[in-house]
Protein backbone atom coordinates (compact mmCIF):
# COMPACT_ATOMS: atom_id res chain seq x y z
CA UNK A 1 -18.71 -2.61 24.12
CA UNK A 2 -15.93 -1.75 21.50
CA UNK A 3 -12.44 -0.87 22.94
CA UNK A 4 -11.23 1.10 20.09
CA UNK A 5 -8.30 3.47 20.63
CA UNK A 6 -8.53 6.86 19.17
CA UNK A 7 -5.37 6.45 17.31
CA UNK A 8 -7.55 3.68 15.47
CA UNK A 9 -10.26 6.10 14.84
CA UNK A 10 -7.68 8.68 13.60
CA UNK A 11 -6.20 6.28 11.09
CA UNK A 12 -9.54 4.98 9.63
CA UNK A 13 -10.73 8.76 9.55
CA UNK A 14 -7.58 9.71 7.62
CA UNK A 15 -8.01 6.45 5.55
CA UNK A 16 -11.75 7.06 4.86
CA UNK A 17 -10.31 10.55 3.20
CA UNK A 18 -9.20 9.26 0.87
CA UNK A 19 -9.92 8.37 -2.70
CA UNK A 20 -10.99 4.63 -3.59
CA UNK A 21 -8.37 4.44 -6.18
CA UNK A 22 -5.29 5.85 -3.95
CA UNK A 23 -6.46 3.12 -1.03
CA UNK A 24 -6.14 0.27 -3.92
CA UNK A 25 -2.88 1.78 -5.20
CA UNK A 26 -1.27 1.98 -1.73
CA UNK A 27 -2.83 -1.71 -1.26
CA UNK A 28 -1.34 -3.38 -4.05
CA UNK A 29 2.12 -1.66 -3.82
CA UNK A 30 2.26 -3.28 0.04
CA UNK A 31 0.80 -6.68 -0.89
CA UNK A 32 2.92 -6.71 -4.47
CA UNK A 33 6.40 -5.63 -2.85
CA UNK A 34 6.16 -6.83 0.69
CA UNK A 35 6.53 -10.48 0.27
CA UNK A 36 9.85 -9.90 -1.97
CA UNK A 37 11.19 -7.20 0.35
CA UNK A 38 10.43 -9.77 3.56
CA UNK A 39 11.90 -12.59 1.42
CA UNK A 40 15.33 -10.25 1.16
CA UNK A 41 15.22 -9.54 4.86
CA UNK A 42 15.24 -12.98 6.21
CA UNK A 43 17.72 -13.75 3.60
CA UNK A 44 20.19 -10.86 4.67
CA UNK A 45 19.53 -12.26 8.68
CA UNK A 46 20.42 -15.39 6.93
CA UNK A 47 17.47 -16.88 8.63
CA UNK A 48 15.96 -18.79 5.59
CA UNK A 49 18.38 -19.39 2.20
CA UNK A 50 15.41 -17.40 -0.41
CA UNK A 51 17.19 -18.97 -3.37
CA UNK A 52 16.72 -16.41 -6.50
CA UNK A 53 13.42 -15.50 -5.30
CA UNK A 54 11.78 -15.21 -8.74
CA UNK A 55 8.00 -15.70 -8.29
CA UNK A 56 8.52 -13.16 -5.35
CA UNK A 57 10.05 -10.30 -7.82
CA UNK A 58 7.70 -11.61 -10.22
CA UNK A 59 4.77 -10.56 -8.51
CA UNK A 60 6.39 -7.09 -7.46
CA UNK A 61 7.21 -6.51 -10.98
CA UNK A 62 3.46 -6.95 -11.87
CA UNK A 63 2.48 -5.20 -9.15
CA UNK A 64 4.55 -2.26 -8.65
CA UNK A 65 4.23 0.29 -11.92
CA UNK A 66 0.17 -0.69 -11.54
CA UNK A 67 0.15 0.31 -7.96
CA UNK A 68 2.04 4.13 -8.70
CA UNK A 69 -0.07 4.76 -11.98
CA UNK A 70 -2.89 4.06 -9.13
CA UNK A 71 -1.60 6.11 -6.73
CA UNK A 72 -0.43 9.01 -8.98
CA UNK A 73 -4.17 9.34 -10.44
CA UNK A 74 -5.68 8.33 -6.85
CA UNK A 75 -3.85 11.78 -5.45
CA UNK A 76 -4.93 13.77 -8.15
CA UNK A 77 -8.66 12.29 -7.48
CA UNK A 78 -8.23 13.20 -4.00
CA UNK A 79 -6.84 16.58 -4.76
CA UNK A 80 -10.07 17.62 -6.45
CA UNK A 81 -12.19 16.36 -4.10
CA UNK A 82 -11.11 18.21 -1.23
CA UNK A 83 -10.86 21.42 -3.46
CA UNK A 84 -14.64 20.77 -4.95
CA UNK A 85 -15.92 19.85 -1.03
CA UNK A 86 -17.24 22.97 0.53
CA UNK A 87 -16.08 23.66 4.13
């Protein structure tokens, strides 16, 4: 048997809500920026010595003004489809 908690089922219920676009948005604005903003972390707890870091803000600058045009259009997808979904 599954042991799924119900906050898990709460958070994939929420997720499932929304649009396909707004899920990819919010997907490539974590994967794009979190590798950069982990890199800066350790740096700052001067646990590793990141250097300049420039594939890291490479790949959030391609990957960050993608991932809000995606979640800008993904809200407004999401917006209509609750208001056209009958209760």
């Amino acid at each position: 048997m599954l042991n799924i908690k119900k906050q898990d089922v709460g958070f994939k219920l929420f997720w499932n809500k929304l649009h396909k676009v707004l899920q990819v948005g919010l997907c490539l604005l974590f994967f794009g920026s979190a590798p950069l903003l982990i890199a800066i972390a350790l740096d700052a707890l001067s646990i590793i010595d990141a250097g300049n870091a420039l594939g890291l803000g490479l790949l959030t600058l391609l990957t960050f003004y993608p991932s809000l045009v995606l979640i800008v259009v993904g809200i407004v997808l999401t917006i209509v489809k609750r208001i056209k979904k009958p209760r």
